[in-house]
Protein backbone atom coordinates (compact mmCIF):
# COMPACT_ATOMS: atom_id res chain seq x y z
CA UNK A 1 12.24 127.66 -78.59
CA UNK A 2 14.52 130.56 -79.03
CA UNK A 3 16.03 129.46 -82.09
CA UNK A 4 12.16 129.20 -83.73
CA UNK A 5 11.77 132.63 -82.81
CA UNK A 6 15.12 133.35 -84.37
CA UNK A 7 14.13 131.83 -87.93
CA UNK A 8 10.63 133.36 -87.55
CA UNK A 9 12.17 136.89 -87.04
CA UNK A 10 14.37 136.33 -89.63
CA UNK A 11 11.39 135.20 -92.07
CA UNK A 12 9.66 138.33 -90.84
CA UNK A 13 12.78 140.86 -91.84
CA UNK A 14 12.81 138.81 -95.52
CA UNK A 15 9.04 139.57 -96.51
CA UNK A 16 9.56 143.30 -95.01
CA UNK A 17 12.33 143.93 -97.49
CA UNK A 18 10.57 142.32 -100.54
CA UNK A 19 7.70 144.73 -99.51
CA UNK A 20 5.52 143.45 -96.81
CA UNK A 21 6.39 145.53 -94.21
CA UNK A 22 3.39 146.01 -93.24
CA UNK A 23 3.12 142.36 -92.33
CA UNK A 24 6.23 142.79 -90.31
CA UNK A 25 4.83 143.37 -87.38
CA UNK A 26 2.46 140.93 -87.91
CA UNK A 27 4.38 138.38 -88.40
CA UNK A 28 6.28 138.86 -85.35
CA UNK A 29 3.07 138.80 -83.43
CA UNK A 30 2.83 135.80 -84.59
CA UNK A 31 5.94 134.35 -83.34
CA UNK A 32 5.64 135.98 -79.95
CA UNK A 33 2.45 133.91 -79.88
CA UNK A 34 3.62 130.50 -81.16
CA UNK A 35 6.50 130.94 -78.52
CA UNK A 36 4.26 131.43 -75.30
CA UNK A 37 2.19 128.83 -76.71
CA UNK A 38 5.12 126.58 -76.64
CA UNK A 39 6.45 127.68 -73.93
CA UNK A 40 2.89 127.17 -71.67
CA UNK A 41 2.42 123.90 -73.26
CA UNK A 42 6.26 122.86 -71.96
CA UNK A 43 5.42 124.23 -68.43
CA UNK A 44 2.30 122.00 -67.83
CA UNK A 45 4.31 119.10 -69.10
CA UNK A 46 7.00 119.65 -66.65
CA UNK A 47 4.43 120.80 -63.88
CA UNK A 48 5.76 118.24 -60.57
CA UNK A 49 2.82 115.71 -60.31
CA UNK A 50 1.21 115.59 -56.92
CA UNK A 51 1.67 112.43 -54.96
CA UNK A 52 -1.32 110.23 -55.12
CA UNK A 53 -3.56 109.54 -51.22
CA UNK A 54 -2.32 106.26 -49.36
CA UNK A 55 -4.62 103.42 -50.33
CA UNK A 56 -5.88 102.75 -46.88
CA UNK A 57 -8.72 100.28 -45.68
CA UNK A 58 -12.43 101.46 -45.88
CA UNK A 59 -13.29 100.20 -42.40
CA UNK A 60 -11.98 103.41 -40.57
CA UNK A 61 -13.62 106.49 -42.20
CA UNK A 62 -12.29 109.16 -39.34
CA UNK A 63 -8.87 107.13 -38.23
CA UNK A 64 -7.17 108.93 -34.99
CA UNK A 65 -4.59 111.62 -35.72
CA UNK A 66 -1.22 110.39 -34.53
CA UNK A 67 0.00 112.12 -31.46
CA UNK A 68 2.07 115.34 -32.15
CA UNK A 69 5.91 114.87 -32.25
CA UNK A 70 5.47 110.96 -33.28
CA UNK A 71 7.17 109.56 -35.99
CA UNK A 72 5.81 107.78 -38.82
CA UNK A 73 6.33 104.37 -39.32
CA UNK A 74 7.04 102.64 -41.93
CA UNK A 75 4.30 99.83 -43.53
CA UNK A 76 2.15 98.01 -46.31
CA UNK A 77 -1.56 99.57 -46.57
CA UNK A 78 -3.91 97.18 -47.94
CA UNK A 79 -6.97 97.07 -49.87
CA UNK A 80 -10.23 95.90 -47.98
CA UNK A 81 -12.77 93.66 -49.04
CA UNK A 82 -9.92 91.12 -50.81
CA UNK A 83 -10.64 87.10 -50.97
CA UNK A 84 -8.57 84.84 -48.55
CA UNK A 85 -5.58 86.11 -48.63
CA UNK A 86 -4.94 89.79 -47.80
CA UNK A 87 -3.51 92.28 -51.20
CA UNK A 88 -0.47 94.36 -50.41
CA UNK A 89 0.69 97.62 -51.91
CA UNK A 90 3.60 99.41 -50.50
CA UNK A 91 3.31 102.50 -48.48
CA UNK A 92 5.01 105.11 -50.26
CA UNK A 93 3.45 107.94 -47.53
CA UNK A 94 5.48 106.37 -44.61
CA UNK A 95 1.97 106.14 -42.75
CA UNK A 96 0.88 102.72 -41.36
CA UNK A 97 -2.40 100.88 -43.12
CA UNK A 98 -4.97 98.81 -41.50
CA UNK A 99 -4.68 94.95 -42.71
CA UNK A 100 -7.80 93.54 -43.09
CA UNK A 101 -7.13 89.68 -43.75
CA UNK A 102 -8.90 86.43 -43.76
CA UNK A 103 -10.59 86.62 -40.57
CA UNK A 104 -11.08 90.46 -40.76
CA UNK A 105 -9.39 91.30 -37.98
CA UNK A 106 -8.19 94.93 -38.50
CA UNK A 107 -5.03 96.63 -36.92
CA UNK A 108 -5.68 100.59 -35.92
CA UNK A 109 -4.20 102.45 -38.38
CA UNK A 110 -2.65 106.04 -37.87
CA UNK A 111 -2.64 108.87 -40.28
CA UNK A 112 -2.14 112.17 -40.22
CA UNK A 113 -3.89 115.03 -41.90
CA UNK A 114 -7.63 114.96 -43.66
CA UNK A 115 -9.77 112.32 -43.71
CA UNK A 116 -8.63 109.68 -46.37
CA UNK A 117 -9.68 109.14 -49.93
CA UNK A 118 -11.62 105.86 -49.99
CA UNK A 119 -9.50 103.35 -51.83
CA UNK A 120 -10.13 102.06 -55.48
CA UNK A 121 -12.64 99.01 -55.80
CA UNK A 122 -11.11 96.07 -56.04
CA UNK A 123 -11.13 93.93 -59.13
CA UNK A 124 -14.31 91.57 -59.10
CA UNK A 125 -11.63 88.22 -58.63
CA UNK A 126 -10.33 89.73 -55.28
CA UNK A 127 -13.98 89.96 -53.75
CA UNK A 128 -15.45 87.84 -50.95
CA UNK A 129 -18.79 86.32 -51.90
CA UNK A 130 -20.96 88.77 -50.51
CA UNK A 131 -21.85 86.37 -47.69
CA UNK A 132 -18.51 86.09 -46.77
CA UNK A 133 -18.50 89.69 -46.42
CA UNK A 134 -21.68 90.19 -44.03
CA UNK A 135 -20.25 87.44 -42.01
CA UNK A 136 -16.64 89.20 -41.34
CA UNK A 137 -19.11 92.46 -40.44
CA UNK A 138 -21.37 90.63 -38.12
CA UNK A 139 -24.48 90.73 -40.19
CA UNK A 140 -27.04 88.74 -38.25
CA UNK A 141 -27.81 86.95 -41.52
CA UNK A 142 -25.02 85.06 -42.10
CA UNK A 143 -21.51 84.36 -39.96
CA UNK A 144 -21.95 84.68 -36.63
CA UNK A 145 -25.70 83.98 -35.95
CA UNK A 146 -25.90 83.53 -40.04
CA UNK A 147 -24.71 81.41 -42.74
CA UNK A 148 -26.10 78.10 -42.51
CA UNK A 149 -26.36 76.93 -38.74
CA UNK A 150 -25.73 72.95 -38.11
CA UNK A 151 -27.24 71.00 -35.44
CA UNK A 152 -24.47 68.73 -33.95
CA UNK A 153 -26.35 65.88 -31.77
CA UNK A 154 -24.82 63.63 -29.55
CA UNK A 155 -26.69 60.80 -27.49
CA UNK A 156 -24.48 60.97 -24.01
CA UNK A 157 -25.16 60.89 -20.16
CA UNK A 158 -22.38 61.53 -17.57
CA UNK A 159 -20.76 58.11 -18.42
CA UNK A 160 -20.00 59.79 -21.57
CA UNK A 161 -18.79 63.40 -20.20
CA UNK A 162 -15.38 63.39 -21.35
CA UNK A 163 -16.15 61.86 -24.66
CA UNK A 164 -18.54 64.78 -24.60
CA UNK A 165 -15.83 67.36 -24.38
CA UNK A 166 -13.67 66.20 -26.88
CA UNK A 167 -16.44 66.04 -29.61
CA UNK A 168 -17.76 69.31 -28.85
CA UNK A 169 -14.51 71.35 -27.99
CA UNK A 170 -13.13 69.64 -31.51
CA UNK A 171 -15.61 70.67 -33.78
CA UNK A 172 -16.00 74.43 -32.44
CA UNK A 173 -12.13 74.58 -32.34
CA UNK A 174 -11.77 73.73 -35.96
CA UNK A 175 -14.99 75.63 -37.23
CA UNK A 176 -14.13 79.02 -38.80
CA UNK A 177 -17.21 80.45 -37.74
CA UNK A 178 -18.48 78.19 -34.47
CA UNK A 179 -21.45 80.28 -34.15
CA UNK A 180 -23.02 78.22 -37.10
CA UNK A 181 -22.70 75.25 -34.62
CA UNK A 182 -25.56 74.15 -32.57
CA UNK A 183 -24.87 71.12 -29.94
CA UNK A 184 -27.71 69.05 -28.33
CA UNK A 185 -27.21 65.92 -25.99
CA UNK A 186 -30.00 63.27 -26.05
CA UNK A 187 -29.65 62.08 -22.18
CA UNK A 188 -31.40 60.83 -19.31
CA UNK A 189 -33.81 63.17 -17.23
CA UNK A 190 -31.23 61.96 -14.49
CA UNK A 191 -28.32 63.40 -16.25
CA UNK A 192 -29.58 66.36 -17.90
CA UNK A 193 -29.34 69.08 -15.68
CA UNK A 194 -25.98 68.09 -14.43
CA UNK A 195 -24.20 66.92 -17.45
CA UNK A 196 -25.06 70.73 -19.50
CA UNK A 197 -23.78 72.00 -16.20
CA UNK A 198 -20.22 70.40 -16.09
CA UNK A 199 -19.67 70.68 -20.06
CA UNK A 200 -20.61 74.41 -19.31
CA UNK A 201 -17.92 74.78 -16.93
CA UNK A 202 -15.43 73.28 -19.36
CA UNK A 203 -15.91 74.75 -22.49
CA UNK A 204 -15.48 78.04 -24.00
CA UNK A 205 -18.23 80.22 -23.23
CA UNK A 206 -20.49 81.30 -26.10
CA UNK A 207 -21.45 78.09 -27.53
CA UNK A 208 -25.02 76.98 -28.13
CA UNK A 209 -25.43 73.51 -26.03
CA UNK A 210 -28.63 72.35 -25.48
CA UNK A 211 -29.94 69.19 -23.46
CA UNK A 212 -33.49 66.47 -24.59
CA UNK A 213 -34.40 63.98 -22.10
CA UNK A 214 -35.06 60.69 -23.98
CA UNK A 215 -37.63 59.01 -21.76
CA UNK A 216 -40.10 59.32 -24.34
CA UNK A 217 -38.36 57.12 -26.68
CA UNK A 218 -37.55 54.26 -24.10
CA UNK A 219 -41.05 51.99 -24.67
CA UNK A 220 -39.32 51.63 -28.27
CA UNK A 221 -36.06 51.35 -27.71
CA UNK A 222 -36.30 48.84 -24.77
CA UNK A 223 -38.08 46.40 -26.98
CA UNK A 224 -34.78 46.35 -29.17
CA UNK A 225 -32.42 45.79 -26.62
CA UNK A 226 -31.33 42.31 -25.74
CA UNK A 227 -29.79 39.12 -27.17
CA UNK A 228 -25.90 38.07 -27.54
CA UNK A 229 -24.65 39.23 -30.38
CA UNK A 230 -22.29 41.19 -28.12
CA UNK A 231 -19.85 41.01 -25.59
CA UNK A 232 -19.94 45.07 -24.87
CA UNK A 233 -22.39 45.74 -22.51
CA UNK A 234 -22.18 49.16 -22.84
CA UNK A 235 -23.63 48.65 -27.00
CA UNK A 236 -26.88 47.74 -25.09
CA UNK A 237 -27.96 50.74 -23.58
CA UNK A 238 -30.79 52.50 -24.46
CA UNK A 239 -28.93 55.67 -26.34
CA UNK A 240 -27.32 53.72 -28.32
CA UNK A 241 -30.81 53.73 -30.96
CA UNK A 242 -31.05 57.35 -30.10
CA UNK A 243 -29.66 58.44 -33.55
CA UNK A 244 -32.74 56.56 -35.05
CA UNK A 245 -35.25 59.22 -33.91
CA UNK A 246 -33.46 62.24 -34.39
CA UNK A 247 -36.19 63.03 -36.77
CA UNK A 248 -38.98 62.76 -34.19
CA UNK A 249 -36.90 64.72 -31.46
CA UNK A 250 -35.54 67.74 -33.76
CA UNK A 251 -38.69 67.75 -35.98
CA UNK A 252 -38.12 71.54 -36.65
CA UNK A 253 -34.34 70.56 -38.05
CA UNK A 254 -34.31 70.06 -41.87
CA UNK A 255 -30.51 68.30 -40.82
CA UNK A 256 -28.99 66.84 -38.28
CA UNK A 257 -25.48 65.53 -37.97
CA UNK A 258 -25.26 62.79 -35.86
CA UNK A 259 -21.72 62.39 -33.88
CA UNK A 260 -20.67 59.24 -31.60
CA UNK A 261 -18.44 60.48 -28.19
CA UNK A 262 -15.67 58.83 -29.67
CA UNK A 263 -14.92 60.95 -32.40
CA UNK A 264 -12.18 63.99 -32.64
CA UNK A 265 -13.55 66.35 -35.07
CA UNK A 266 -10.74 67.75 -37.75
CA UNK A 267 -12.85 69.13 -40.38
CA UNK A 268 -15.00 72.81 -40.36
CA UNK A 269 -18.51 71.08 -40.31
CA UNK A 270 -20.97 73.77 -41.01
CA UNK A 271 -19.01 74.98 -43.91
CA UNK A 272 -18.64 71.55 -45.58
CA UNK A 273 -21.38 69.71 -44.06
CA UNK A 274 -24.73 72.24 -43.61
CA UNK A 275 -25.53 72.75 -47.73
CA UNK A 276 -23.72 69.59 -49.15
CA UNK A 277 -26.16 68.06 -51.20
CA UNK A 278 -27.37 64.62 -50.25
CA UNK A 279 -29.41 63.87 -53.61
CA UNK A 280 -32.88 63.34 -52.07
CA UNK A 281 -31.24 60.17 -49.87
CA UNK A 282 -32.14 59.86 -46.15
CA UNK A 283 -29.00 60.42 -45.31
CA UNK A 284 -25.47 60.99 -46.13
CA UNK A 285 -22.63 58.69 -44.64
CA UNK A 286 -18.88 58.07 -45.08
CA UNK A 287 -19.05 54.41 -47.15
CA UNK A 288 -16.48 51.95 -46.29
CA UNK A 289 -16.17 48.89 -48.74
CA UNK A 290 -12.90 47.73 -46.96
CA UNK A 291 -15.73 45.50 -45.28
CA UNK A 292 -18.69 43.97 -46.48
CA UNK A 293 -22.27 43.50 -45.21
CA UNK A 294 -22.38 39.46 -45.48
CA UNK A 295 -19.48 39.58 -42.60
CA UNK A 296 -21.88 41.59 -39.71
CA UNK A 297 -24.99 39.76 -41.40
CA UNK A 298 -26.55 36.10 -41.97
CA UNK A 299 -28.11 37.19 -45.20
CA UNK A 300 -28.79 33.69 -46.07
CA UNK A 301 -31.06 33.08 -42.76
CA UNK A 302 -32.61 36.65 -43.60
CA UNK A 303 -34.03 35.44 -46.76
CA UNK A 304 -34.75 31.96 -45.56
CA UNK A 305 -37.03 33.40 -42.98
CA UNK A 306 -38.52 35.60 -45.46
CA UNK A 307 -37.85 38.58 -43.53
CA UNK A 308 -38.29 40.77 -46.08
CA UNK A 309 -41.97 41.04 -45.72
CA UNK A 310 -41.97 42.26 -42.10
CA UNK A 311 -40.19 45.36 -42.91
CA UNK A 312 -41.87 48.45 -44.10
CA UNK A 313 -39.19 49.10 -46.39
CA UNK A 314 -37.61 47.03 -49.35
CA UNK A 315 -34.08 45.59 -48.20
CA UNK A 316 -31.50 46.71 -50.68
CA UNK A 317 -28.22 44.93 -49.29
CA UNK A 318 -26.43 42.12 -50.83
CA UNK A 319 -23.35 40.05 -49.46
CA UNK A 320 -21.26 42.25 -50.95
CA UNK A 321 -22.62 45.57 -50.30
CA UNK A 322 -20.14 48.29 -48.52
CA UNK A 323 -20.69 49.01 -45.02
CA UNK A 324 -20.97 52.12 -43.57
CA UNK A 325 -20.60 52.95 -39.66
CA UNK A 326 -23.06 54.62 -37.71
CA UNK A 327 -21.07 56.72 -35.08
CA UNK A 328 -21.40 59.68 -38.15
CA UNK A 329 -24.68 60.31 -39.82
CA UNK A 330 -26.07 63.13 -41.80
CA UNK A 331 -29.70 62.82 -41.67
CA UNK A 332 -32.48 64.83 -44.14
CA UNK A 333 -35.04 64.65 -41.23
CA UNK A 334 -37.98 64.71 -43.98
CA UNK A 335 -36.69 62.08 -46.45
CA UNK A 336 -35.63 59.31 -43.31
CA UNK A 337 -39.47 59.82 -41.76
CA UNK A 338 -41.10 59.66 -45.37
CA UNK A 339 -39.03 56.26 -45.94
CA UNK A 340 -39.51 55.18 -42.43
CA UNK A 341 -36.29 54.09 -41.89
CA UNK A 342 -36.69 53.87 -38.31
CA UNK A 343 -39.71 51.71 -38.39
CA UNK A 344 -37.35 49.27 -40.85
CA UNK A 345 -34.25 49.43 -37.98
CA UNK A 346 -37.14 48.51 -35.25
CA UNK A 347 -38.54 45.85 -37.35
CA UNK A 348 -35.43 44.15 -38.08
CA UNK A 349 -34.06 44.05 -34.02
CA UNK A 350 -37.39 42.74 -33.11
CA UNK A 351 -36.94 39.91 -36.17
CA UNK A 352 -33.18 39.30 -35.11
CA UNK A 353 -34.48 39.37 -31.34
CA UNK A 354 -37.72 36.91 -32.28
CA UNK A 355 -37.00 32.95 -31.47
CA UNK A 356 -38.69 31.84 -35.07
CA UNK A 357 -36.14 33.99 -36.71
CA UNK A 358 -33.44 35.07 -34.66
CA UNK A 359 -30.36 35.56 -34.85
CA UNK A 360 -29.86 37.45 -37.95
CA UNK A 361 -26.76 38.96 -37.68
CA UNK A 362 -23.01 37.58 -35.80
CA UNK A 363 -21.78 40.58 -34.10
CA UNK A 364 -23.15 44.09 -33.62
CA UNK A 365 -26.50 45.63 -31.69
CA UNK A 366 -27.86 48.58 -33.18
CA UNK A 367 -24.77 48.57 -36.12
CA UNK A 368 -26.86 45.61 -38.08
CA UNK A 369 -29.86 46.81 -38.52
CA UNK A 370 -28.87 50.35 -39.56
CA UNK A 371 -26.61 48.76 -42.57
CA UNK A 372 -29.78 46.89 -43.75
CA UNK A 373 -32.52 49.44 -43.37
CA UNK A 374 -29.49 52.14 -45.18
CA UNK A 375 -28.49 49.91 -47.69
CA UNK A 376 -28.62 51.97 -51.16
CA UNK A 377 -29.88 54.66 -49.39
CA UNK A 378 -27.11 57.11 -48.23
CA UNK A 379 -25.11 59.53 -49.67
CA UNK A 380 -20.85 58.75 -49.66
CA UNK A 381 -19.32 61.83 -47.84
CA UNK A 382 -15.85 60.57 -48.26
CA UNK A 383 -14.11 57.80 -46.13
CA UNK A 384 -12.31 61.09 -44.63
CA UNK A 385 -15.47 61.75 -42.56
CA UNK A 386 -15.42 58.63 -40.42
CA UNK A 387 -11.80 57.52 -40.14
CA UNK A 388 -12.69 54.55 -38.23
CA UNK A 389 -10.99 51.57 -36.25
CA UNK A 390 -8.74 53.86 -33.75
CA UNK A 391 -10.08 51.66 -30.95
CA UNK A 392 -9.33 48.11 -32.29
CA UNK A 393 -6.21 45.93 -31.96
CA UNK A 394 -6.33 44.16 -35.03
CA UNK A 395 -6.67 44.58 -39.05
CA UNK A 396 -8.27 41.96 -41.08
CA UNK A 397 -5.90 40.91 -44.32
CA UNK A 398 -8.84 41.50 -46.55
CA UNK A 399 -9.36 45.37 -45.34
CA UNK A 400 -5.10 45.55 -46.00
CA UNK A 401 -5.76 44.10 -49.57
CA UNK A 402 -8.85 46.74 -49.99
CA UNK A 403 -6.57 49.84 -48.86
CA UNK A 404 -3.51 48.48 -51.36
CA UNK A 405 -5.92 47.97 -54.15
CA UNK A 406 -7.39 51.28 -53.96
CA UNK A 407 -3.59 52.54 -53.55
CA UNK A 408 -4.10 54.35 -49.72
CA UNK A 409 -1.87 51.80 -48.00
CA UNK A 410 2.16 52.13 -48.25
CA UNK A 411 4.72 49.50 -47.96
CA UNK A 412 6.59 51.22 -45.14
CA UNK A 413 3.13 50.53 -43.13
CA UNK A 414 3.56 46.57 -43.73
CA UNK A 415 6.76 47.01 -41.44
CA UNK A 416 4.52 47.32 -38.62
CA UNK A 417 2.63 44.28 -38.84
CA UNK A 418 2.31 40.92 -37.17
CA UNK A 419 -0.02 37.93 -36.73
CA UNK A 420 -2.40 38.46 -33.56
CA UNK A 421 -1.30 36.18 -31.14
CA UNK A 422 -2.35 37.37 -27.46
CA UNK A 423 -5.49 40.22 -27.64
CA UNK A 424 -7.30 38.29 -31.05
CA UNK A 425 -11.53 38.90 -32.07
CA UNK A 426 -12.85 35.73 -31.64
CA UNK A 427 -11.43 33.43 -34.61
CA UNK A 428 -8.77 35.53 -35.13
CA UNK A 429 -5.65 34.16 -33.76
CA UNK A 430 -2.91 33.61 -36.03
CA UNK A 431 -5.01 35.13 -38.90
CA UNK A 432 -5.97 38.90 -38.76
CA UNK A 433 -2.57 41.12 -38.49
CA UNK A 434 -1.99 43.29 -35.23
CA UNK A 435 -1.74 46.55 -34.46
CA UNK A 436 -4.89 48.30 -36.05
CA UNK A 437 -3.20 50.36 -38.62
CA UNK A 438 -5.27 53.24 -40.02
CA UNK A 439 -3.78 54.70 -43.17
CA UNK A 440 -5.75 57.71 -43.98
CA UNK A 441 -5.39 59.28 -40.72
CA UNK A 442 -3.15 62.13 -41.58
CA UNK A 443 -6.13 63.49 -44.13
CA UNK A 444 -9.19 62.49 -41.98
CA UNK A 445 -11.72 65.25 -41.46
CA UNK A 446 -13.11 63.07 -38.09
CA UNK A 447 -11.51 60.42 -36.26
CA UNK A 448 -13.30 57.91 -34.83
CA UNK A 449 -12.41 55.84 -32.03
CA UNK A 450 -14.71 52.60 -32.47
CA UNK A 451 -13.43 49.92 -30.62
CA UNK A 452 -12.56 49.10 -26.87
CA UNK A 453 -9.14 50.77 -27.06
CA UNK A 454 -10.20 54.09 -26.96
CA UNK A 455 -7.50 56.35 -25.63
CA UNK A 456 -9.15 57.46 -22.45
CA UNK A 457 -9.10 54.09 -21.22
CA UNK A 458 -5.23 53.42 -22.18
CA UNK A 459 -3.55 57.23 -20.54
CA UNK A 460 -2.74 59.69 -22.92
CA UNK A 461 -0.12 58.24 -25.54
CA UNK A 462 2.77 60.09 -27.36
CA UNK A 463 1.95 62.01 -30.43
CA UNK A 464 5.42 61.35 -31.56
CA UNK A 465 5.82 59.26 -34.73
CA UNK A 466 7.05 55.36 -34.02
CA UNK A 467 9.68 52.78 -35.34
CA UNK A 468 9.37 49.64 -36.72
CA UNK A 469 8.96 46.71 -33.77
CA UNK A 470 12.43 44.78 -33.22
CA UNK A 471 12.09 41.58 -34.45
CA UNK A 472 13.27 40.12 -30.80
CA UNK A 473 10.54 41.34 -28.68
CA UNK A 474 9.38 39.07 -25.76
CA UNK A 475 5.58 37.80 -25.45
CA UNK A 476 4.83 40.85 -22.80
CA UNK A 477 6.25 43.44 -25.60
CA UNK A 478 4.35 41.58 -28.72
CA UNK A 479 0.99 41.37 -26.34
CA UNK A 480 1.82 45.32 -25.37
CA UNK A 481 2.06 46.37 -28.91
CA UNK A 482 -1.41 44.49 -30.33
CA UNK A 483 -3.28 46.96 -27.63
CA UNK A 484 -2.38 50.41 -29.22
CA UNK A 485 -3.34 50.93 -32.65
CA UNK A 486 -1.42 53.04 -34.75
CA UNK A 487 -2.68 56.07 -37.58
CA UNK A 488 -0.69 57.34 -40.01
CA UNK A 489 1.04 60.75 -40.03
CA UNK A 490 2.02 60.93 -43.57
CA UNK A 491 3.17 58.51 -46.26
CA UNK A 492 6.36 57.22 -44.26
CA UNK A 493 5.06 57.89 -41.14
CA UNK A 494 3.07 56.39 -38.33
CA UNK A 495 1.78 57.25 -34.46
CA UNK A 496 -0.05 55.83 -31.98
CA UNK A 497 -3.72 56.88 -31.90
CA UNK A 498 -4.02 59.31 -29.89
CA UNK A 499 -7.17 61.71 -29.33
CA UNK A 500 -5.62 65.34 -28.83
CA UNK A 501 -8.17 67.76 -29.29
């Protein structure tokens, strides 16, 4: 700057001497100008720029001043309002941020000074859904008391109490939001009172249970019960058809998912199961084509008795159609009453029960009849909804040959594995392979117990992973080992099944 002024001076003192002198003084004028022009100019550039406000969450417009004489600490403020994961910016003001992460909790923060500037918006990719967002603020349309709410039934009476506890305490633990949850137990009038009573006592308060006496139902469903196509007795009681009228009993439910008491509940139901789309079927179930309808049902006596024109409802299944299992159903209420697939089911038990036609199916009581009225019908949720077979002893070779076809079952698993020689299904001695081995386990969404080895009934078992059997283990050790089936824990990796919930 100075030396400009210099050769502007010096310009100045040339023209004055050729003449100009009265521009002389103008001209210096000038330069005095151009100088505090430049000079004001290089001031405002150097000007210190005043720190910027801590970025601090929205959710505390007035936070607390911190107490006089405490020091600040040091921390990451972060932006509110951010998808899953909470966004962190350091903390250049030494004052502590609230955090305001997946589950919204939020952490008092401490400032001192004014009130702080509300934080920038956050880019439209870090944004909850704004559903997400009235649910983490307790909006009463969605989260807790919103979203989507679920209605959870079970058909139970204090027999079933502990299977009870396990279903419901599993599916609220693993729900993000278990307000969306809604439990009902179809019971005896006997048991009603009583059995919402002791669940009460056990599980966390809060949770909506509810209780429906099923008397109303029993002319039906004692007309179905009978024959021997069992040796369970318990598969012949009356609640074991109670998933069949769910419709008539919840008639103000558009849904209804249908859960045996042997089942340990993994998955968040109401998020994946309350708006998955069914595509206009009855019903949505997991499919399992590791067995096949022609080995539960005599479809050659079914069409040789022409059954087909007793039901109210054209039969779908072949031989070869997949099974599906009944201890998890997701039922459209409207769509399984406007295709009367309870009317079919009844039909079909009172066929199978009938002496002109009878017996239809080998093994099974209410299992049958569901596969044949569903047939074609359902909706696959995934095989990861109903990991079945955690109560059986044995594996058939052809379900072993399914699982390694489709690529789920791993040689380290065929370690485990012997003929059935001591606890064998009838005909299968020396043929089907012992322990039950369950190879998608470790990704299931529900577990389901099916079977008469059901873990109450055995003490609780280790959760620790197991070796390979010796290959010099007495008859008592071989006959010990075919009564605890076994679920995989990973690719190399099995343990006993075990419900831990």
């Amino acid at each position: 700057l100075a030396c400009s002024r210099r050769r502007c001076m010096a310009k100045s003192r040339a023209r004055g001497a050729s003449g100009g002198g009265w521009l002389s003084g103008w001209g210096s004028i000038k330069c005095l100008a151009l100088a505090a022009l430049l000079l004001y100019v290089l001031c405002f550039l150097l000007q210190p720029l005043e720190p910027p406000p801590p970025v601090l969450s929205v959710v505390d417009a007035a936070p607390p001043p911190r107490p006089a004489g405490q020091a600040a600490e040091k921390g990451r403020a972060v932006v509110a309002a951010t998808d899953d994961e909470a966004v962190e910016v350091p903390d250049t003001s030494g004052e502590t941020g609230a955090k305001t992460g997946e589950d919204g909790d939020e952490r008092e923060q401490h400032v001192s000074g004014a009130a702080p500037t509300p934080p920038p918006p956050a880019p439209r990719s870090a944004l909850r859904p704004p559903a997400v967002v009235a649910a983490r603020a307790g909006d009463s349309k969605a989260g807790t008391g919103g979203g989507k709410k679920l209605l959870v039934v079970l058909a139970a009476g204090l027999a079933q109490l502990e299977g009870s506890l396990v279903v419901i305490n599993s599916a609220a633990k693993h729900a993000r939001d278990p307000s969306r949850l809604q439990f009902r137990l179809v019971t005896t009038a006997a048991d009603k009172d009583a059995l919402l009573a002791r669940l009460r006592e056990r599980l966390a308060p809060g949770l909506d249970l509810g209780a429906v006496a099923f008397e109303p139902w029993l002319p039906r469903v004692l007309q179905l019960l009978g024959g021997k196509s069992s040796g369970r007795v318990e598969l012949f009681s009356a609640l074991n058809f109670a998933a069949f009228y769910l419709h008539e009993i919840f008639p103000e439910s558009q849904r209804v998912l249908y859960l045996d008491t042997d089942v340990v509940v993994l998955g968040d139901l109401p998020q994946e199961l309350a708006s998955v789309d069914l595509h206009g079927q009855p019903a949505g179930v997991a499919e399992d084509c590791s067995q096949r309808l022609g080995k539960y049902v005599d479809m050659d006596r079914l069409k040789k008795k022409n059954i087909s024109h007793e039901i109210p409802l054209e039969l779908l299944a072949k031989k070869k159609t997949c099974v599906v299992n009944r201890g998890v159903v997701l039922i459209d209420t409207a769509r399984w009453a406007a295709l009367n697939i309870t009317g079919a089911i009844e039909a079909l038990v009172r066929a199978h029960l009938s002496k002109r036609a009878g017996p239809l199916w080998r093994s099974g009581v209410s299992q049958p009849p569901f596969l044949l009225a569903i047939a074609g019908r359902y909706t696959d949720l995934g095989a990861e909804y109903n990991v079945r077979g955690l109560g059986r002893g044995d594996i058939a070779p052809e379900e072993i040959t399914h699982y390694k076809d489709k690529r789920l079952w791993r040689p380290y698993f065929d370690r485990f594995l012997k003929k059935c020689e001591f606890n064998c299904c009838a005909g299968c001695k020396g043929w089907a392979m012992t322990p039950f081995v369950s190879p998608l386990a470790h990704r299931a969404k529900i577990l389901h117990y099916n079977g008469r080895l059901k873990p109450d009934k055995a003490g609780r078992r280790s959760p620790e992973p197991v070796s390979p059997p010796a290959n010099n283990l007495d008859a008592t050790q071989r006959a010990a080992r075919e009564q605890v089936p076994l679920c995989s824990c990973g690719d190399q990796c099995l343990q006993e099944a075990a419900a831990d919930a």
